[in-house]
N, C-alpha and C. Protein backbone atom coordinates (compact mmCIF):
# COMPACT_ATOMS: atom_id res chain seq x y z
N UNK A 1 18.52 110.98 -45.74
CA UNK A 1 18.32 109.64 -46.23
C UNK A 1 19.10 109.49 -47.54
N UNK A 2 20.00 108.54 -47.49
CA UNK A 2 20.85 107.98 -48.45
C UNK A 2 19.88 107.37 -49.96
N UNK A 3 20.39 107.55 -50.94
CA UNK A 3 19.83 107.01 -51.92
C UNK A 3 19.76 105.85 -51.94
N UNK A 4 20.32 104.43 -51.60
CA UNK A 4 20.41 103.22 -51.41
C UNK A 4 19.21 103.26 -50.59
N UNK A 5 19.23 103.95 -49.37
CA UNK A 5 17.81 103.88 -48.63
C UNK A 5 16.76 103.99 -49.13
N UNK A 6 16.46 104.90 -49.80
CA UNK A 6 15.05 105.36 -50.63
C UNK A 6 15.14 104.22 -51.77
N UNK A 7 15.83 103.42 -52.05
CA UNK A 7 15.93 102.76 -53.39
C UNK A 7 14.71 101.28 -52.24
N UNK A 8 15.57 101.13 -51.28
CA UNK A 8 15.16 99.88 -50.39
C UNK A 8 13.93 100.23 -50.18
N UNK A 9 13.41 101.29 -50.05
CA UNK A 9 11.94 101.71 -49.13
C UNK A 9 11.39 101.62 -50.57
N UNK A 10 11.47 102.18 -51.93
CA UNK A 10 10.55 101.77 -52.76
C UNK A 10 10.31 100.38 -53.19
N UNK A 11 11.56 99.38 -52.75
CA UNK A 11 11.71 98.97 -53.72
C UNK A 11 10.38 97.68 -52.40
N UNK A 12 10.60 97.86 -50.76
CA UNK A 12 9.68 97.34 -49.79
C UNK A 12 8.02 98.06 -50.57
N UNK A 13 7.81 99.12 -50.90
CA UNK A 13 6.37 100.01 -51.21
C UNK A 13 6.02 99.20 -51.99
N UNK A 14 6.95 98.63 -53.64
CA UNK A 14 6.09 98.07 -54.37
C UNK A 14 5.88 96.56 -54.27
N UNK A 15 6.60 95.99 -52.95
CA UNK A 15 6.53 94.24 -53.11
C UNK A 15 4.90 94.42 -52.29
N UNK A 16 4.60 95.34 -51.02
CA UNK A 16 3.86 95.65 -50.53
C UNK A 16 2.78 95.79 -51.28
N UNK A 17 2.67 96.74 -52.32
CA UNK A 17 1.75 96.57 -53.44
C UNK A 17 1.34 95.63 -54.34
N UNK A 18 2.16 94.78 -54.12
CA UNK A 18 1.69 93.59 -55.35
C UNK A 18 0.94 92.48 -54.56
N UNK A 19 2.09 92.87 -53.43
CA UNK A 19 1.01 91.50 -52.06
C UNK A 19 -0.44 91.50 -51.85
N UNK A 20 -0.75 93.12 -51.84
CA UNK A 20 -2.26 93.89 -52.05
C UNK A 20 -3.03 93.15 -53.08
N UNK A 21 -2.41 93.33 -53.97
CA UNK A 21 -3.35 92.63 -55.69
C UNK A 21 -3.74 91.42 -55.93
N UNK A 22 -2.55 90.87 -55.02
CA UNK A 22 -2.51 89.41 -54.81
C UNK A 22 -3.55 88.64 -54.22
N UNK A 23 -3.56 89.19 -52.72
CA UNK A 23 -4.85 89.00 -51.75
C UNK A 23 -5.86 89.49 -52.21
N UNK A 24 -6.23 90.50 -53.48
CA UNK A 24 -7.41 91.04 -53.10
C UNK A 24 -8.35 89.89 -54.33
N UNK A 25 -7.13 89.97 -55.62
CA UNK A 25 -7.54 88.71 -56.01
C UNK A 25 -8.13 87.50 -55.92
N UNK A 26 -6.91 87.09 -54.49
CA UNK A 26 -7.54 86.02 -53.77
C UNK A 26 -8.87 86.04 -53.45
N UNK A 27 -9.02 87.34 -52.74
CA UNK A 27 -10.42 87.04 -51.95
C UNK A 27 -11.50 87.34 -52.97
N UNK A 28 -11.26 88.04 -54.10
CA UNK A 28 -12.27 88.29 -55.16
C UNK A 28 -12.72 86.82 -55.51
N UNK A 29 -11.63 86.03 -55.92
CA UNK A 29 -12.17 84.94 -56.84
C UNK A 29 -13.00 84.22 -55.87
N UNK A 30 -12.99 84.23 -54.41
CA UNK A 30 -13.90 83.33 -53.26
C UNK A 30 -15.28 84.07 -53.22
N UNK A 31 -15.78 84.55 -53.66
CA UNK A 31 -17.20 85.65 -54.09
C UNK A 31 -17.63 85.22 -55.28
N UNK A 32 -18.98 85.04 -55.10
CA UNK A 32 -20.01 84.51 -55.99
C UNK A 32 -20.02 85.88 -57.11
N UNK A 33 -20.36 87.07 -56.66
CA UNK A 33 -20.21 88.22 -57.35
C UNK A 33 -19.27 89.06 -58.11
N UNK A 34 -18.36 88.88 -59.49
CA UNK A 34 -17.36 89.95 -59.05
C UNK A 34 -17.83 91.34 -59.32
N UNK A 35 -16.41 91.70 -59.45
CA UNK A 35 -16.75 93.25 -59.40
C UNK A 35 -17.41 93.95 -60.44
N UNK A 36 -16.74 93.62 -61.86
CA UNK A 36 -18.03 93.85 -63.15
C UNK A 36 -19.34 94.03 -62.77
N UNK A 37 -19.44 92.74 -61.76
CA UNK A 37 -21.26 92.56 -61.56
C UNK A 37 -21.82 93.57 -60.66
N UNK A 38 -21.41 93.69 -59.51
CA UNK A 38 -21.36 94.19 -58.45
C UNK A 38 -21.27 96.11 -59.11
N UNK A 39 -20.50 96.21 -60.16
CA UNK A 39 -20.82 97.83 -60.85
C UNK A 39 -22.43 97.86 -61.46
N UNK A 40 -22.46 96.73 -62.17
CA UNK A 40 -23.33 96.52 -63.15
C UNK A 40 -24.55 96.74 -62.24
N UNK A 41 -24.90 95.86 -61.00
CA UNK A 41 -25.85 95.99 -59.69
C UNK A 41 -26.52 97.66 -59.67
N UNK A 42 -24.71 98.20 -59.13
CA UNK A 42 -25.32 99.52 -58.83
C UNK A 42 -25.70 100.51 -59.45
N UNK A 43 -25.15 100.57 -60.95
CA UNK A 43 -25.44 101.03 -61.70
C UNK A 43 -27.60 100.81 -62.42
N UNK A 44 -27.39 99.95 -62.29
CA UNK A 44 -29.10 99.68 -62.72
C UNK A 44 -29.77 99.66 -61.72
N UNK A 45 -29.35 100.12 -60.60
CA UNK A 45 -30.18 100.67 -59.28
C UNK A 45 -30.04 101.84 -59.51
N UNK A 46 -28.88 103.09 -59.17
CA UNK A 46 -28.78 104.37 -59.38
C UNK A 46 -29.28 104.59 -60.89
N UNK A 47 -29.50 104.12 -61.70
CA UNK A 47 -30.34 104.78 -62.88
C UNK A 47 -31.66 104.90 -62.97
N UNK A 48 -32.18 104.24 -62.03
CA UNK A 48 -33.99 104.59 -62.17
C UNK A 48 -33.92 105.59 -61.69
N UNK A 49 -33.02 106.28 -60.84
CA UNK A 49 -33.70 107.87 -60.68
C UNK A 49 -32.68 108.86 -60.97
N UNK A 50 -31.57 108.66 -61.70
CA UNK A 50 -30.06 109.53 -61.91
C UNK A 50 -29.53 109.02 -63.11
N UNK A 51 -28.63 109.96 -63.71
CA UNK A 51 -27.64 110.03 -64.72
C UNK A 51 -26.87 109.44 -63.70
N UNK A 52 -25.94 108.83 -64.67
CA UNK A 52 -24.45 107.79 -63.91
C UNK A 52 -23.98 107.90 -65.10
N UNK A 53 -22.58 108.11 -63.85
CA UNK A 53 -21.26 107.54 -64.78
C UNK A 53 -19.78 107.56 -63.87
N UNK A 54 -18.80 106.53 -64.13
CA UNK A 54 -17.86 106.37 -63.93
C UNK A 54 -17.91 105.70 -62.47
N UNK A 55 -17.64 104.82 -62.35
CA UNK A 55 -17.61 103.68 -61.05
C UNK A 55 -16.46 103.31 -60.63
N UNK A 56 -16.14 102.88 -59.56
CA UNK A 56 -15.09 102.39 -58.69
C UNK A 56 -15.83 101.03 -57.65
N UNK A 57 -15.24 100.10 -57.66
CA UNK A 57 -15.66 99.13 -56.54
C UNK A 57 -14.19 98.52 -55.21
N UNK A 58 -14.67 98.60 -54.51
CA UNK A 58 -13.45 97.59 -53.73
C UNK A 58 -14.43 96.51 -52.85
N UNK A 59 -13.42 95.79 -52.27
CA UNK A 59 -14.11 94.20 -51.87
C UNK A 59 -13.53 94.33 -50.14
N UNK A 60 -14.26 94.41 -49.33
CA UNK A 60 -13.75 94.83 -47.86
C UNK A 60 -14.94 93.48 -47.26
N UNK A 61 -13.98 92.55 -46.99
CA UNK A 61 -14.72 91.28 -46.61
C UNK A 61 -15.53 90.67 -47.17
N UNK A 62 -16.82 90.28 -46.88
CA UNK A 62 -17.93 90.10 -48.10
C UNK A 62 -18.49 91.09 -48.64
N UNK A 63 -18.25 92.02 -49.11
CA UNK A 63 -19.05 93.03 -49.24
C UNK A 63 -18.71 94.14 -50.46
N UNK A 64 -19.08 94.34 -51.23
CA UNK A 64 -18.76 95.21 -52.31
C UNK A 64 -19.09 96.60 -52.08
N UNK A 65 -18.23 97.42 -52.32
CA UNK A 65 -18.79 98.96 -51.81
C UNK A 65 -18.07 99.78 -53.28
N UNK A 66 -19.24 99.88 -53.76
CA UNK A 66 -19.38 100.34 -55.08
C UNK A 66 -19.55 102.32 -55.10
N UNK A 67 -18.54 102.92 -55.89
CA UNK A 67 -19.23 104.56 -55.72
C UNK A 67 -18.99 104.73 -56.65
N UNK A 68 -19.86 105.53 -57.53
CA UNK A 68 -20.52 106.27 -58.97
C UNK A 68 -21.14 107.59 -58.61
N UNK A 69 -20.67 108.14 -59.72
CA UNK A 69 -20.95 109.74 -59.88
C UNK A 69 -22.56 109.71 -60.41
N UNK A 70 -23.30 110.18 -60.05
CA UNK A 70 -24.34 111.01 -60.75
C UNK A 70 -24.83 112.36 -60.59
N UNK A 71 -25.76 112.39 -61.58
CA UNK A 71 -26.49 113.73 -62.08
C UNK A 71 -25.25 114.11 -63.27
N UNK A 72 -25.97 115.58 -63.87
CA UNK A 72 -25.25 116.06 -65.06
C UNK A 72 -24.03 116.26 -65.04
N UNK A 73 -23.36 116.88 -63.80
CA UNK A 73 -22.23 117.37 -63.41
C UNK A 73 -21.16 116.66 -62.96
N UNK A 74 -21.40 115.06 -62.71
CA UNK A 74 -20.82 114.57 -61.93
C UNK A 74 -20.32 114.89 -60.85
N UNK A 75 -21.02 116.17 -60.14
CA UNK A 75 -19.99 116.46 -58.26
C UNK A 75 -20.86 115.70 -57.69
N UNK A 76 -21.59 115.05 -57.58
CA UNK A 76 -22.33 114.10 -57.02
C UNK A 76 -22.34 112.83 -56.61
N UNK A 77 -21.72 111.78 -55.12
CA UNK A 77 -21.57 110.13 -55.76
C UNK A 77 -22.20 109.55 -54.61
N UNK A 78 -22.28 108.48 -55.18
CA UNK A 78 -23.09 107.43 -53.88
C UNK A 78 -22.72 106.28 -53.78
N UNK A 79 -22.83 105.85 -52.62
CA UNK A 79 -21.65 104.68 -52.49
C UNK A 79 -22.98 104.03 -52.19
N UNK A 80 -22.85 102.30 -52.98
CA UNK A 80 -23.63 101.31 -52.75
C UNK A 80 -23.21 100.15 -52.24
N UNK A 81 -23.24 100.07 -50.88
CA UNK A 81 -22.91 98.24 -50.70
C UNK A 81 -23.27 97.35 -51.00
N UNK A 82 -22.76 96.05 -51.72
CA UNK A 82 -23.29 95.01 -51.96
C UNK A 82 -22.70 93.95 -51.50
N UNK A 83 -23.69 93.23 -51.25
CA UNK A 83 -23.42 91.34 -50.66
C UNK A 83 -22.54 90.85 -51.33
N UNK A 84 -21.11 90.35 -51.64
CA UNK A 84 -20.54 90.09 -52.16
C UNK A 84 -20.97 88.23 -52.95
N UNK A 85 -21.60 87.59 -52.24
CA UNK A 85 -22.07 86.62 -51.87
C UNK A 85 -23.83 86.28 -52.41
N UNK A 86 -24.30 86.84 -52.39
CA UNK A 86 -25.99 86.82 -53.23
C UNK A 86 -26.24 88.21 -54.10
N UNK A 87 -25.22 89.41 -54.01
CA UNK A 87 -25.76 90.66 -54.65
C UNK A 87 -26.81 91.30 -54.61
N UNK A 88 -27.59 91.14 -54.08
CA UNK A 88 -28.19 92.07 -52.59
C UNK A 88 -27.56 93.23 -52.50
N UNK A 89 -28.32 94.21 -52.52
CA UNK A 89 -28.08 95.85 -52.14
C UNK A 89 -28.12 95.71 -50.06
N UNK A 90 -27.33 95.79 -49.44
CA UNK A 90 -27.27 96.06 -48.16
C UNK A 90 -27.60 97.47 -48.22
N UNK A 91 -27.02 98.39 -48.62
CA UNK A 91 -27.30 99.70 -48.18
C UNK A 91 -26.50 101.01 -48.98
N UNK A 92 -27.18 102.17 -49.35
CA UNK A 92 -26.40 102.90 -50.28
C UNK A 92 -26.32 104.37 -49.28
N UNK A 93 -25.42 105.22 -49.83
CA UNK A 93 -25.70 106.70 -49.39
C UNK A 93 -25.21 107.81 -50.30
């Protein structure tokens, strides 16, 4: 593979990536919940019975699927879904 080639394929990777940010944006701002909140949710659920720390959320339709480390060690995480839409805990593991 020619360098001009690899220049074209990154240069397709990052328009691809921005299109991502774009849409996800989109669909964030159509949700009653964002994602701040939707951490904030799972976080004051996983603390009545765990140490927490450090969160990640993504938005996969209506639905927030939130994962945070707990206990002391952090090798530990649990992913919490939330209603994107009323914030409602659907279901954690």
């Amino acid at each position: 593979m020619g360098k001009k080639r690899v220049c074209q394929e990154n240069q397709k990777l990052v328009v691809k990536k921005s299109m991502v940010k774009i849409i996800h944006r989109l669909n964030e701002s159509t949700t009653k919940i964002s994602k701040d909140k939707a951490i904030e949710i799972t976080k004051r659920f996983l603390e009545q019975h765990h140490s927490v720390s450090g969160a990640s959320a993504v938005l996969r339709g209506k639905e927030w699927f939130v994962t945070m480390c707990i206990g002391m060690s952090n090798n530990d995480t649990r992913q919490v879904r939330i209603d994107a839409n009323t914030g409602k805990i659907l279901d954690y593991t």
